[in-house]
Each structure stands twice: as structure tokens, then as C-alpha cells.
Protein backbone atom coordinates (compact mmCIF):
# COMPACT_ATOMS: atom_id res chain seq x y z
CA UNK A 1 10.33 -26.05 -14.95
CA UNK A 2 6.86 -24.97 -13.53
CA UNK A 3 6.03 -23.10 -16.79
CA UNK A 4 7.06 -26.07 -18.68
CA UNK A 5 4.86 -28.41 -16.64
CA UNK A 6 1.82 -25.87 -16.84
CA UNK A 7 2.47 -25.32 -20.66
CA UNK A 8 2.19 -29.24 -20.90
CA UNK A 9 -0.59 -29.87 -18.81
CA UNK A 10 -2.65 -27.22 -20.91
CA UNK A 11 -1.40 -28.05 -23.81
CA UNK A 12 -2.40 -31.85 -23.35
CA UNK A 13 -5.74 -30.78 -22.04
CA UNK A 14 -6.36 -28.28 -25.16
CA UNK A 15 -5.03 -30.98 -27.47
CA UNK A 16 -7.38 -33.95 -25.80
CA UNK A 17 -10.61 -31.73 -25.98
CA UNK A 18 -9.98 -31.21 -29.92
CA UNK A 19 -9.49 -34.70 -30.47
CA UNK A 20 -12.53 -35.56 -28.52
CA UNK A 21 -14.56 -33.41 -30.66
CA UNK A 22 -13.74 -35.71 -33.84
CA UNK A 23 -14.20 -38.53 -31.94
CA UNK A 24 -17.36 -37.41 -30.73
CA UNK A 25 -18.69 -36.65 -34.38
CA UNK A 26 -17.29 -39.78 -35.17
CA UNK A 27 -19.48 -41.79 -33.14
CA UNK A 28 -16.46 -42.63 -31.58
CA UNK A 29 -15.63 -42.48 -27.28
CA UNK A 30 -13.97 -39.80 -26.17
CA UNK A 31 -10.71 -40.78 -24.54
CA UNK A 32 -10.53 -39.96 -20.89
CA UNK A 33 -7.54 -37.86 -18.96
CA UNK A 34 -7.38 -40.83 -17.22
CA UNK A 35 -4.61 -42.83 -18.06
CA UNK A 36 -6.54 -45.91 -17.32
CA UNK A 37 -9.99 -46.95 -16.64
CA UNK A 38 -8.57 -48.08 -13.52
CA UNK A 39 -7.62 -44.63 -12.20
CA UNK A 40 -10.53 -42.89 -13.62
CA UNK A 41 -13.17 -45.21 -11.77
CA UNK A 42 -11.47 -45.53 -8.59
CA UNK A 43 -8.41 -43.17 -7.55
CA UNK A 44 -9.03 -39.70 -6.10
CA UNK A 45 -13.38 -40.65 -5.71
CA UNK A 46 -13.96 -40.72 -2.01
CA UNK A 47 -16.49 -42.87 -0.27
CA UNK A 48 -17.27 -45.18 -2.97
CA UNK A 49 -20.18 -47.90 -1.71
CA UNK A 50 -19.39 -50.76 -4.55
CA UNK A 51 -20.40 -54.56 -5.12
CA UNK A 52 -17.66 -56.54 -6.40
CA UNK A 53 -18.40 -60.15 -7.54
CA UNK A 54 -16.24 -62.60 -10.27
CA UNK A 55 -17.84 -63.48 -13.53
CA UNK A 56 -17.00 -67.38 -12.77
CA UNK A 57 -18.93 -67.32 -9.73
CA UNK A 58 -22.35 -64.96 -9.58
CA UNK A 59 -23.60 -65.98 -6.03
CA UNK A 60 -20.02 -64.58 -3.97
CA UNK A 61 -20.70 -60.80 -3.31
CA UNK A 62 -19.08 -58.65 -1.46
CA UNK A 63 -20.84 -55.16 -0.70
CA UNK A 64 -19.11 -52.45 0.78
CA UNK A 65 -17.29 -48.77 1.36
CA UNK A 66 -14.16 -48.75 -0.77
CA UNK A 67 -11.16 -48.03 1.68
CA UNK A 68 -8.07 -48.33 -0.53
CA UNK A 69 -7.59 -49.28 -4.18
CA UNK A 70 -4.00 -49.76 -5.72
CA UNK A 71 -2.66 -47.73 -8.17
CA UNK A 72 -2.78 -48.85 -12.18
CA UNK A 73 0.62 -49.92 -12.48
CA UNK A 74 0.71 -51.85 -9.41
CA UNK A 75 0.62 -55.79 -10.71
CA UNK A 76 -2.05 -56.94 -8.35
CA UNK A 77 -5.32 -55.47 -8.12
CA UNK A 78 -6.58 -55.87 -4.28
CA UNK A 79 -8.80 -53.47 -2.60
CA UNK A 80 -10.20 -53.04 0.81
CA UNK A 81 -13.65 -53.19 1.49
CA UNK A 82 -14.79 -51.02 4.80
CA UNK A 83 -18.48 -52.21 6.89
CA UNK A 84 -18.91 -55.14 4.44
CA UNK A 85 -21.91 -56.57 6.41
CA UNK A 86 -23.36 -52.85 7.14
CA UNK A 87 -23.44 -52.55 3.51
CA UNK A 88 -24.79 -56.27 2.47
CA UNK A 89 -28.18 -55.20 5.22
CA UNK A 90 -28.48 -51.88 3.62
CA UNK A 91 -28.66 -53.21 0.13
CA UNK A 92 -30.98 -56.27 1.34
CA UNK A 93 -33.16 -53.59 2.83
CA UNK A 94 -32.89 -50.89 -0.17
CA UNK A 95 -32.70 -50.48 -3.84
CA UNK A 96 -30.06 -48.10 -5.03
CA UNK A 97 -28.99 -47.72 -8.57
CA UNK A 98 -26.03 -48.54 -10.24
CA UNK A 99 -24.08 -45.50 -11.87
CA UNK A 100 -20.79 -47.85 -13.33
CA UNK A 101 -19.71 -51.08 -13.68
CA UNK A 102 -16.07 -51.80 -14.16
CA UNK A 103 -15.19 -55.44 -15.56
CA UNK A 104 -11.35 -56.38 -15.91
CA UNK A 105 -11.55 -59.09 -18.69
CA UNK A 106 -8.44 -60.81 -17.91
CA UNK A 107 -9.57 -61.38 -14.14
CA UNK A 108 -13.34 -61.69 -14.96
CA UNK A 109 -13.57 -59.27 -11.54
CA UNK A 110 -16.93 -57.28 -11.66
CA UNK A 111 -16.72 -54.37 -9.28
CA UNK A 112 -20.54 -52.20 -9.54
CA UNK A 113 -19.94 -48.74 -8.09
CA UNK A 114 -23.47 -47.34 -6.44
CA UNK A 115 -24.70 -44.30 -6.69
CA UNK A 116 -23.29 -42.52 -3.60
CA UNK A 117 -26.29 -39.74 -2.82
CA UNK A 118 -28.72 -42.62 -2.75
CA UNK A 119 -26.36 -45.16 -0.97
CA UNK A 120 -26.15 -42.46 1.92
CA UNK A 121 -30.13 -41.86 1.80
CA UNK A 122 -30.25 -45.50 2.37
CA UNK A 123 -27.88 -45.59 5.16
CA UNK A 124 -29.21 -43.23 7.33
CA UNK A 125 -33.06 -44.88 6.44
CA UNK A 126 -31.26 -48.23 7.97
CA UNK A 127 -29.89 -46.50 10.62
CA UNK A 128 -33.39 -45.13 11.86
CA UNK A 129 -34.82 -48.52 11.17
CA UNK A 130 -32.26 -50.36 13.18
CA UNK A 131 -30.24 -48.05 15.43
CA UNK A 132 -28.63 -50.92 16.54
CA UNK A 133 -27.35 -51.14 13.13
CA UNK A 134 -26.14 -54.68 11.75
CA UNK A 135 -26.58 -55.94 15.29
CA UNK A 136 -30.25 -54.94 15.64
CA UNK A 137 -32.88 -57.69 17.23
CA UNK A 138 -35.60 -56.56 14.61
CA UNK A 139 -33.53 -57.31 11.41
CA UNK A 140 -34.47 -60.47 9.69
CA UNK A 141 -31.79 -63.22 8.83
């Protein structure tokens, strides 16, 4: 059984990386070992700082660490959102770049993922700024 499964894995990894080379010359995406976009931008990536907003209404945003995410299959799509207002000062206060944005077209749910090496630079230049963090006297409403 093990060999079996390590045969297949290899063989399915071997297999993708040839097809993505054709694709690639193509012009064409390579496909991912995701199975979905889903998994591949959200399951197994720790400490993911993210902005989620809905196409149908640009002013809600939410801003915060991504705590749990379902799975693919799983017919809704909720998530938990850890130190949402922490987040919402540190991104008033600081710029950090975008590396993705995942849309799901059917929801119109826009979820930006942050770059995570300059979201933590910007956290701990907050937290020097305010030590009293999100309940800090200095920080402007």
C-alpha cells in the first residue's frame, strides 16, 4: 500500500511538472497541485494577515489574522478573522503590499492576502508607537 501511494504521489508530481512545461511554452498557466484555488491560497499557510471585502459593497472591510478557513469541499465558505481591530489600526497606520487576491465569482467575496514579512514589520512598528496597542490614548479616531 505505502509503495503504491508513494509510486502515485511521484508519479502525479513527475506527470504534472511535464505537463506544466507545455503549458508554460504555451503561454498557458501552469496547473497547481492544489486541487483548488481554495486550498492552495489558504490551507496549510500559517498566520495569514488578509482583507476580505464583497464586490457589492466596497466600503465593509474586515482586516485581520486568518484563524480558520474551511476546507474546499465544505458547502459554505466562513472563516475566522483573529485581532480584527489590531489589524484595521495597523493598516490605517502602514502601507503593506498585497501579494494575492482571491475573488470567488459566484459569492463576489474578495479576500486580499498581505504580504506577511511586511505585515509583521508593521506590527511590531505599531506596537512601539502605541504599546498600549488598539487601546492607546495617542491613536487618532
Amino acid at each position: 500500500f505505502y509503495i503504491a501511494k508513494l509510486i502515485s504521489i511521484k508519479g502525479y508530481t513527475h506527470l504534472l511538472k511535464l505537463v506544466n512545461k507545455v503549458r508554460v511554452k504555451n503561454n498557458v498557466a501552469p496547473l497547481s497541485e492544489q486541487s483548488t484555488v481554495w486550498n492552495a491560497m489558504f490551507l496549510g499557510n500559517h498566520g495569514q494577515v488578509i482583507e476580505y471585502r464583497k464586490v457589492e459593497d466596497p466600503r465593509f472591510v474586515l482586516v485581520g489574522n486568518l484563524a480558520k478557513v474551511p476546507r474546499a469541499h465544505e458547502p459554505s465558505r466562513d472563516i475566522v478573522l483573529e485581532a480584527v481591530d489590531h489589524w484595521a489600526k495597523i493598516m490605517e497606520y502602514y502601507t503593506v503590499e498585497v501579494e494575492n487576491t482571491f475573488i470567488d465569482t459566484q459569492t463576489g467575496t474578495i479576500i486580499s492576502i498581505f504580504n506577511q514579512q511586511q505585515a509583521s514589520e508593521a506590527q511590531d512598528l505599531f506596537n512601539e508607537r502605541f504599546p498600549e496597542g488598539v487601546n492607546d490614548p495617542s491613536l487618532k479616531d
